[in-house]
N, C-alpha and C. Protein backbone atom coordinates (compact mmCIF):
# COMPACT_ATOMS: atom_id res chain seq x y z
N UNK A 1 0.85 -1.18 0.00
CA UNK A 1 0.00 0.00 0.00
C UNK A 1 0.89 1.24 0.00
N UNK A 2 0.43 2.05 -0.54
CA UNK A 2 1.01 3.74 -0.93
C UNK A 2 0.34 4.27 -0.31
N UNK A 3 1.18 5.52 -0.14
CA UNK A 3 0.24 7.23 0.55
C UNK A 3 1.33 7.77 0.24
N UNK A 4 0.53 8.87 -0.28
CA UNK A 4 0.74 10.27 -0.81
C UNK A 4 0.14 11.57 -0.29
N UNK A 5 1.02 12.35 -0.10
CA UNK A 5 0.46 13.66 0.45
C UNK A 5 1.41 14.81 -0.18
N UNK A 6 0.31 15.67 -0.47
CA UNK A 6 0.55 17.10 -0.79
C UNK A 6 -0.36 18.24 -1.20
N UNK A 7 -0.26 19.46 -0.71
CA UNK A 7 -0.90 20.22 -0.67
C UNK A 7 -0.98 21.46 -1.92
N UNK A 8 -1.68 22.09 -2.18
CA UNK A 8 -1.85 23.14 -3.02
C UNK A 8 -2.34 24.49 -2.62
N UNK A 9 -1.43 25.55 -2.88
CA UNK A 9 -1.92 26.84 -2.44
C UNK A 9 -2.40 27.66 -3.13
N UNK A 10 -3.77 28.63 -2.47
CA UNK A 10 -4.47 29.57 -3.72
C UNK A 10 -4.46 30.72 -2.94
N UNK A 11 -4.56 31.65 -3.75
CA UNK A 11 -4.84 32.76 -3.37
C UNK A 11 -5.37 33.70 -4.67
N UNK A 12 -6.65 33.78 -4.59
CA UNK A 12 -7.71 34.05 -5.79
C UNK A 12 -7.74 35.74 -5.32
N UNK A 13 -7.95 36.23 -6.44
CA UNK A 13 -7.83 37.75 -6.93
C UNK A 13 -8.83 38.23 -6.78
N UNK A 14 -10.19 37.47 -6.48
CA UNK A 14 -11.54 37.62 -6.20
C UNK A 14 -12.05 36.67 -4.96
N UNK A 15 -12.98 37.64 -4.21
CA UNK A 15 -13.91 37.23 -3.23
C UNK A 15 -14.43 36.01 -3.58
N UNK A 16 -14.84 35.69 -4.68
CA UNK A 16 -15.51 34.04 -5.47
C UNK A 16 -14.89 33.82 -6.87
N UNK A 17 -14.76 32.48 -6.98
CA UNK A 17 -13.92 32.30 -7.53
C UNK A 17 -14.04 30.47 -7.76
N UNK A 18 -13.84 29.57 -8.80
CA UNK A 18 -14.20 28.41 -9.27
C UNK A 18 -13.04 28.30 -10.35
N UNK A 19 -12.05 27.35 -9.15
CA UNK A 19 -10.97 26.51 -10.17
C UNK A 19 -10.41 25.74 -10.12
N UNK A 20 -10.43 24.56 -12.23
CA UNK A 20 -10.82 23.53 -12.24
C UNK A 20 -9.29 22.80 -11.24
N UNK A 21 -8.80 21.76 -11.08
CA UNK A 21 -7.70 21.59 -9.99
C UNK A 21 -7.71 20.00 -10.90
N UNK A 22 -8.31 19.96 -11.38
CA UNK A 22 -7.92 18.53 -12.09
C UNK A 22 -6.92 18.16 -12.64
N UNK A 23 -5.90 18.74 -13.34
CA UNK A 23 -5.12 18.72 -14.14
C UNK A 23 -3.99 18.89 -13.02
N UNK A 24 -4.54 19.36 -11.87
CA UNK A 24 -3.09 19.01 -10.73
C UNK A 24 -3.62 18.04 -9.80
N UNK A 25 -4.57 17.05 -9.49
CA UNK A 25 -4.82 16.38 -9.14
C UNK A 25 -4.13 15.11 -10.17
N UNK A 26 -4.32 15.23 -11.40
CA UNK A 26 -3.69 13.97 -12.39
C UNK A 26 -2.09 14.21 -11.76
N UNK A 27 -1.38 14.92 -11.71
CA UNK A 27 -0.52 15.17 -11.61
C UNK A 27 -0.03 14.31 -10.72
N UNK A 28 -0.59 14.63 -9.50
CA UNK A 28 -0.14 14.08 -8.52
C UNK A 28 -0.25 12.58 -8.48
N UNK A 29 -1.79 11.99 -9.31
CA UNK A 29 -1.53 10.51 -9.12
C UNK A 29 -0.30 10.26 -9.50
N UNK A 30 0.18 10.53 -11.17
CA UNK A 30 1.47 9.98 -11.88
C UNK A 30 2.74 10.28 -10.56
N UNK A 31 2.40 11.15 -10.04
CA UNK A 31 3.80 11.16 -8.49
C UNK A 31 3.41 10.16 -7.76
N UNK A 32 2.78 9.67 -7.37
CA UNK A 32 2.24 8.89 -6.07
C UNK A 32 2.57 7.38 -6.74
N UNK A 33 2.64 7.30 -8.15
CA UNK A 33 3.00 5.97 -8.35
C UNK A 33 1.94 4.74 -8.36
N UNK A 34 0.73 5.41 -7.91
CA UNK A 34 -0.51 4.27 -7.81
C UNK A 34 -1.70 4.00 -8.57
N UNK A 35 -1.76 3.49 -9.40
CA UNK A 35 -2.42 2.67 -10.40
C UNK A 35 -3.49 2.07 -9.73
N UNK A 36 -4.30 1.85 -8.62
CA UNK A 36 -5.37 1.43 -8.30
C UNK A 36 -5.46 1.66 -6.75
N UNK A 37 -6.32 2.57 -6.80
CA UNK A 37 -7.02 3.27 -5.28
C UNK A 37 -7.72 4.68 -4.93
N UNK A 38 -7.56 5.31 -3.87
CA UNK A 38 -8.25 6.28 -4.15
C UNK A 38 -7.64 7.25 -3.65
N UNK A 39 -8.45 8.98 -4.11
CA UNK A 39 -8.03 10.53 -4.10
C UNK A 39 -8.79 11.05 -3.08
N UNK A 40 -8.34 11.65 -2.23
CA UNK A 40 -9.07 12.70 -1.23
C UNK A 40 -8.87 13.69 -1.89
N UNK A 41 -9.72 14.87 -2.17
CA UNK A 41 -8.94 16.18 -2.33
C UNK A 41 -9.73 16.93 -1.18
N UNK A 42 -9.37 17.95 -0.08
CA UNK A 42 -10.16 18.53 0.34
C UNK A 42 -9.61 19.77 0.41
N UNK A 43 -10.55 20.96 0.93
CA UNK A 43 -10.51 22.15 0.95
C UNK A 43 -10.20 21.75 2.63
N UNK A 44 -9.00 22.83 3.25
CA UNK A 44 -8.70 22.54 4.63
C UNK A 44 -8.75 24.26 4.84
N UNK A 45 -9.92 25.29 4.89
CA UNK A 45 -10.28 26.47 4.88
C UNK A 45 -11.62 26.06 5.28
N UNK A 46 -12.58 26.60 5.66
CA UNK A 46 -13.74 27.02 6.66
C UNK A 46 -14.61 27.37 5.16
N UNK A 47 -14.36 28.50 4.28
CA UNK A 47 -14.78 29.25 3.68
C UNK A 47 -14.57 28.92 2.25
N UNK A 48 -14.08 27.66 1.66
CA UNK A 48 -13.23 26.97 0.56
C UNK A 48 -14.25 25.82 0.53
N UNK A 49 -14.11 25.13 -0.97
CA UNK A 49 -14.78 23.97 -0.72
C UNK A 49 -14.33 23.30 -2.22
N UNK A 50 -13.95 21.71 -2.13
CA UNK A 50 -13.74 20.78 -3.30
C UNK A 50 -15.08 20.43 -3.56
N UNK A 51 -15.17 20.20 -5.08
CA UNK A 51 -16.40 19.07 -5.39
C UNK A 51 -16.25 19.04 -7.23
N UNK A 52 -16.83 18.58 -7.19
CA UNK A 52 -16.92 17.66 -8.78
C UNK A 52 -18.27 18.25 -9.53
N UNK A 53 -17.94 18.39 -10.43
CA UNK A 53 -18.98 18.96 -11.51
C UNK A 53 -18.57 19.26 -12.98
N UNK A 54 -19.38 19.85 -13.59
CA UNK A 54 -19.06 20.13 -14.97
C UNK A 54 -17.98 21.40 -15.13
N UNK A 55 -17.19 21.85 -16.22
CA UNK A 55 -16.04 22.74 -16.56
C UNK A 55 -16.91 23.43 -17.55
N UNK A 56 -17.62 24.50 -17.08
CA UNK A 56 -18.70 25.14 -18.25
C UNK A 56 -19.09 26.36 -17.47
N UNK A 57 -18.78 27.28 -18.37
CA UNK A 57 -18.50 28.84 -17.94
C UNK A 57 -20.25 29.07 -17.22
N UNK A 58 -21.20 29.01 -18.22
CA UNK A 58 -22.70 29.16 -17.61
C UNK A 58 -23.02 28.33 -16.11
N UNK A 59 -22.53 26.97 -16.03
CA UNK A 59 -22.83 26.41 -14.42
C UNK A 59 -22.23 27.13 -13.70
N UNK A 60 -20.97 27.49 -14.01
CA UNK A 60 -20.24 27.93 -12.41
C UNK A 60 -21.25 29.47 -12.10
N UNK A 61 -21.64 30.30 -13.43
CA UNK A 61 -22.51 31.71 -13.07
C UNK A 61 -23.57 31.07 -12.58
N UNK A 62 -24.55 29.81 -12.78
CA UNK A 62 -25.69 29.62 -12.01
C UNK A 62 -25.10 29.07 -11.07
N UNK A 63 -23.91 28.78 -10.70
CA UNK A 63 -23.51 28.09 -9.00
C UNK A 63 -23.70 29.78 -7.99
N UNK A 64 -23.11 30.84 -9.07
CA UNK A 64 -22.49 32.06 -8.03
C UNK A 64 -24.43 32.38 -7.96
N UNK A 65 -25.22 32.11 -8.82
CA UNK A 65 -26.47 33.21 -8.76
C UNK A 65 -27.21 32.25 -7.64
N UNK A 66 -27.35 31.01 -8.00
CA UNK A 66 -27.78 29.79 -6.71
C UNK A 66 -27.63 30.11 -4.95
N UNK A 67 -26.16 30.18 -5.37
CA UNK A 67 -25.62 30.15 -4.08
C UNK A 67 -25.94 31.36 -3.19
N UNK A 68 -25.70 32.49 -4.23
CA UNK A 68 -26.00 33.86 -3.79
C UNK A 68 -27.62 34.36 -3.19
N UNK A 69 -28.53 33.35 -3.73
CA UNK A 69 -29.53 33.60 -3.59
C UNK A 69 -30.05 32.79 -2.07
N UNK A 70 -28.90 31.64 -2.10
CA UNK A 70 -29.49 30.68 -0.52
C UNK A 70 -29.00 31.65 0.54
N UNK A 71 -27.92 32.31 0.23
CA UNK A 71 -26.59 32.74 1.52
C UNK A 71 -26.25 33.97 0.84
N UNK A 72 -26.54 34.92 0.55
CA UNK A 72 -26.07 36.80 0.25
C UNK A 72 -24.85 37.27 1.02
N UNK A 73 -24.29 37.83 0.42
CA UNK A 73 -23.20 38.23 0.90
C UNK A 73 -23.66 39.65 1.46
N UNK A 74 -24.36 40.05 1.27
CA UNK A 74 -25.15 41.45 1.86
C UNK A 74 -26.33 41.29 2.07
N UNK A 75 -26.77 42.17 3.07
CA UNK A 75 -26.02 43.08 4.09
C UNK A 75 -25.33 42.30 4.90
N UNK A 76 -24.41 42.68 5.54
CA UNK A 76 -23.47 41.77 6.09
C UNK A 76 -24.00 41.80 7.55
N UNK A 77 -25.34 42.78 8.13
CA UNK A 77 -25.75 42.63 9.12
C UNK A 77 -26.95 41.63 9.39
N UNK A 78 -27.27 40.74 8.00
CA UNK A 78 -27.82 39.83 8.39
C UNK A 78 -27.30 38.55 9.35
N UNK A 79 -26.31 38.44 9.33
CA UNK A 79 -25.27 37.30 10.34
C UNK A 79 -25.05 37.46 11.26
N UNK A 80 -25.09 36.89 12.31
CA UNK A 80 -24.56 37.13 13.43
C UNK A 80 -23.12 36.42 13.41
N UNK A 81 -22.64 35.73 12.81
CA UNK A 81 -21.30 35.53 12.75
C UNK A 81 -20.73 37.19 12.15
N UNK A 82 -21.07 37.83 11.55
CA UNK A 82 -20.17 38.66 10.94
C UNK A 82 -20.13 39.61 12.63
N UNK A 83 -18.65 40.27 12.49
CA UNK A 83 -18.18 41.05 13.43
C UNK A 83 -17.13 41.60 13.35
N UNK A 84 -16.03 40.65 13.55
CA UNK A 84 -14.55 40.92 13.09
C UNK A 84 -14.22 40.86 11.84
N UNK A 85 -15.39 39.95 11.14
CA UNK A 85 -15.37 39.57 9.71
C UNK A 85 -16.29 39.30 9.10
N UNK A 86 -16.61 39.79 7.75
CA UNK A 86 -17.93 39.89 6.89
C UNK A 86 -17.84 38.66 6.08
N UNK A 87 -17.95 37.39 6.84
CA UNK A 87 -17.60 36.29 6.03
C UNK A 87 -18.75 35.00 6.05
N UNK A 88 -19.80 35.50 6.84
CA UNK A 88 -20.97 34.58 7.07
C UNK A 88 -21.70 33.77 5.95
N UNK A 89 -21.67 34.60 4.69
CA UNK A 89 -22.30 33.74 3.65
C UNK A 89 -21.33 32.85 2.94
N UNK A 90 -19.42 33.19 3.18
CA UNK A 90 -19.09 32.08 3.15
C UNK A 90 -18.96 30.78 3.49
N UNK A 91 -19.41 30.84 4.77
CA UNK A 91 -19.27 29.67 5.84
C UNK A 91 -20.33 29.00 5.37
N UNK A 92 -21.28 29.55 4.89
CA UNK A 92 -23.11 28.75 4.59
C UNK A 92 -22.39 27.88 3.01
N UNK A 93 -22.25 28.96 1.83
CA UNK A 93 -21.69 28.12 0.85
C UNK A 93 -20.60 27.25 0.51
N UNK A 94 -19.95 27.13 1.55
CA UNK A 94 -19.07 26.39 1.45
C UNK A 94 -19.54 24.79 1.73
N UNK A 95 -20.67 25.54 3.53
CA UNK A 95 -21.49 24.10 3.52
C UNK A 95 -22.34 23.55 2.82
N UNK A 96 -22.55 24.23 1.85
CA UNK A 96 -23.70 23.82 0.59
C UNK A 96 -22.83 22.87 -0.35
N UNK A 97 -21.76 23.34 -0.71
CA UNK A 97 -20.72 23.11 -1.85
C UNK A 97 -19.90 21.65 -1.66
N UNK A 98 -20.16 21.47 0.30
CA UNK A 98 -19.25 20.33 0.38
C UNK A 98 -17.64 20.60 0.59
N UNK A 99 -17.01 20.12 1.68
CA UNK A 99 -15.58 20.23 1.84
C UNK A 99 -14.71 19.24 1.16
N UNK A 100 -15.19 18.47 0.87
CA UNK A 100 -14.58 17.26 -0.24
C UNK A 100 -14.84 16.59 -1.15
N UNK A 101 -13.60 15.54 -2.03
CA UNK A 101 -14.17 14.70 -2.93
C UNK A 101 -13.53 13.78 -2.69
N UNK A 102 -13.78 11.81 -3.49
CA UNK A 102 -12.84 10.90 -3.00
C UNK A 102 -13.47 10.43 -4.35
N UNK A 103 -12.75 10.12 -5.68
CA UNK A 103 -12.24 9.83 -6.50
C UNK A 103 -11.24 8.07 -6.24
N UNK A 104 -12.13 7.61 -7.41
CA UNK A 104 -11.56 6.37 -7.81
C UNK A 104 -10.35 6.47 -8.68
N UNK A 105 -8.83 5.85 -8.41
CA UNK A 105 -8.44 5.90 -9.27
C UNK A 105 -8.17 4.35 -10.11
N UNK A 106 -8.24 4.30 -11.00
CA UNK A 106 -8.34 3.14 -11.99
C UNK A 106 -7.06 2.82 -13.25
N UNK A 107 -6.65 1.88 -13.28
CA UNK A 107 -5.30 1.98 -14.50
C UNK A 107 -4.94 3.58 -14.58
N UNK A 108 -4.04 4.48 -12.94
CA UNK A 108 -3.75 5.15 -12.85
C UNK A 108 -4.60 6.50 -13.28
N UNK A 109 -5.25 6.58 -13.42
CA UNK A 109 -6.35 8.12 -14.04
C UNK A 109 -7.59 7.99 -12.91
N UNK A 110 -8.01 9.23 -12.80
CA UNK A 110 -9.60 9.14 -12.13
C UNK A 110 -10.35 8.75 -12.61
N UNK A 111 -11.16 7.73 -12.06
CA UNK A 111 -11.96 7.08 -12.84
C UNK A 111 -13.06 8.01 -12.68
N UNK A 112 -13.56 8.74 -13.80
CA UNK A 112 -14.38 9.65 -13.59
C UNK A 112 -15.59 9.60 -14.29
N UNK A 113 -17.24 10.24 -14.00
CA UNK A 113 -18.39 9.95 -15.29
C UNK A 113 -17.83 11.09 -16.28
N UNK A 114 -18.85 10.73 -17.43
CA UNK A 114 -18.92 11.96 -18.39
C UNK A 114 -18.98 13.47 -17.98
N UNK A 115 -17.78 14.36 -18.11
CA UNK A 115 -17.80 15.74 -17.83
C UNK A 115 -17.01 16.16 -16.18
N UNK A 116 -17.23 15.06 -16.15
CA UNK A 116 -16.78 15.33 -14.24
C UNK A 116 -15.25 15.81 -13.95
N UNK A 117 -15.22 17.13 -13.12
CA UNK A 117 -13.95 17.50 -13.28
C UNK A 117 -14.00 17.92 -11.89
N UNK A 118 -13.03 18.03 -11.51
CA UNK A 118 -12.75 18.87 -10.07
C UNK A 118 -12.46 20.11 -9.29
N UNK A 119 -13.19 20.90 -9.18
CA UNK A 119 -13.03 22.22 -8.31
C UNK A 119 -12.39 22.61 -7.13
N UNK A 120 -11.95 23.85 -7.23
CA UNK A 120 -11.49 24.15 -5.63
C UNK A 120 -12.75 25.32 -5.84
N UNK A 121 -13.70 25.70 -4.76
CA UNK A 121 -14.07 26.92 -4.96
C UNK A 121 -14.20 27.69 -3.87
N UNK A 122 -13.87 29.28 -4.03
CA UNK A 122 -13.45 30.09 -3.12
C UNK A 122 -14.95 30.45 -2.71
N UNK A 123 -14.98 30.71 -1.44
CA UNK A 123 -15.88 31.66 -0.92
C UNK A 123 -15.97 33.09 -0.27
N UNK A 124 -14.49 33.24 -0.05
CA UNK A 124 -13.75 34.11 0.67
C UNK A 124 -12.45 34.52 0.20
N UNK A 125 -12.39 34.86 -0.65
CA UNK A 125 -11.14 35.11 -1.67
C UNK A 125 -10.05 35.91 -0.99
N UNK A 126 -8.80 36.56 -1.81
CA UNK A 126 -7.78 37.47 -1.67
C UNK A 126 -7.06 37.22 -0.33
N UNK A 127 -6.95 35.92 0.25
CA UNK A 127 -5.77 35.57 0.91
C UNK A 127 -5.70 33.98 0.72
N UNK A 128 -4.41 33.55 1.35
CA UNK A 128 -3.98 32.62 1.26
C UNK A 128 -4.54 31.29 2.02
N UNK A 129 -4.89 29.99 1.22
CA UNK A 129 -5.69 29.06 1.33
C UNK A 129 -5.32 27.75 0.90
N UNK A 130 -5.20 26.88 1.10
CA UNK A 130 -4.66 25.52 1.35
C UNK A 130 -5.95 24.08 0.60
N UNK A 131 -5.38 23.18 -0.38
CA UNK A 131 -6.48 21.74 -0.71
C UNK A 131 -5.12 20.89 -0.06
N UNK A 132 -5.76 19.95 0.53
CA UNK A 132 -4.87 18.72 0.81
C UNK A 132 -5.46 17.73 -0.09
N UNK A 133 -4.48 16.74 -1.18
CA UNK A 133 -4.71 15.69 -1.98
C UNK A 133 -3.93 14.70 -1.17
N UNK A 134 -4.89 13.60 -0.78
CA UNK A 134 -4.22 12.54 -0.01
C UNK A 134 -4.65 11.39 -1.33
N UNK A 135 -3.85 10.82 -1.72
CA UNK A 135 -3.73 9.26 -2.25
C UNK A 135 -3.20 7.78 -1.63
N UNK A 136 -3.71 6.93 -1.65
CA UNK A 136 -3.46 6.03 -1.03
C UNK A 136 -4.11 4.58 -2.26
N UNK A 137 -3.39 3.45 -2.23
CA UNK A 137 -3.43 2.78 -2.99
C UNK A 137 -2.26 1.95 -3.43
N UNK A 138 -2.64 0.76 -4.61
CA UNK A 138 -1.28 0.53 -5.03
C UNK A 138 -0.72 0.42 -6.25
């Protein structure tokens, strides 16, 4: 059995923000050396979140108009979390969005359905933020 660990750092230029991480998730299987088992990827931020979906400019705008509409980012005096920080409707979409994914991997690749790709997505943008990809397998 294998394990693999390593992390990825973002720091998005915007408050929200949806990006795809797949192409460094492949990456990492071909490092890890393991041809049959599985991918953690998670968001290790409060306000961050992994998950799987389609790579299509129109979903991610109905994810921001969706999301925006369950959890508003304004007024920021709707929250009682906000105080020190105006960050309450991140904490809600992030829990909507899911903190993780766990990916099959198969003759080394994710075994993935039609379209399925992998996200990091911000909820709380313009500082520095952390995915942990754990692999394990053999």
């Amino acid at each position: 059995m294998r394990s693999y660990r390593k992390e990825f750092l973002f720091h998005t230029a915007n408050r929200r923000e949806y990006v795809n991480i797949t192409p460094q998730v492949e990456q990492c299987i071909k490092e890890s050396g393991v041809k049959e088992g599985f991918v953690l990827c998670n968001a290790m931020h409060i306000t961050a979140s992994v998950f799987i979906n389609d790579d299509e400019s129109g979903l991610h705008h109905d994810f921001e108009t969706w999301l925006e509409k369950l959890a508003p980012e304004k007024p920021y005096s709707q929250y009682r979390h906000n105080g020190a920080e105006d960050n309450a409707d991140a904490h809600l979409k992030r829990t909507i969005m899911g903190r993780e994914v766990v990916v099959a991997i198969t003759n080394s690749e994710l075994d993935f359905g039609p379209w399925e790709q992998i996200f990091y997505g911000e909820f709380d943008g313009k500082r520095r933020k952390r995915v942990l990809v754990k692999i394990i397998g053999e």
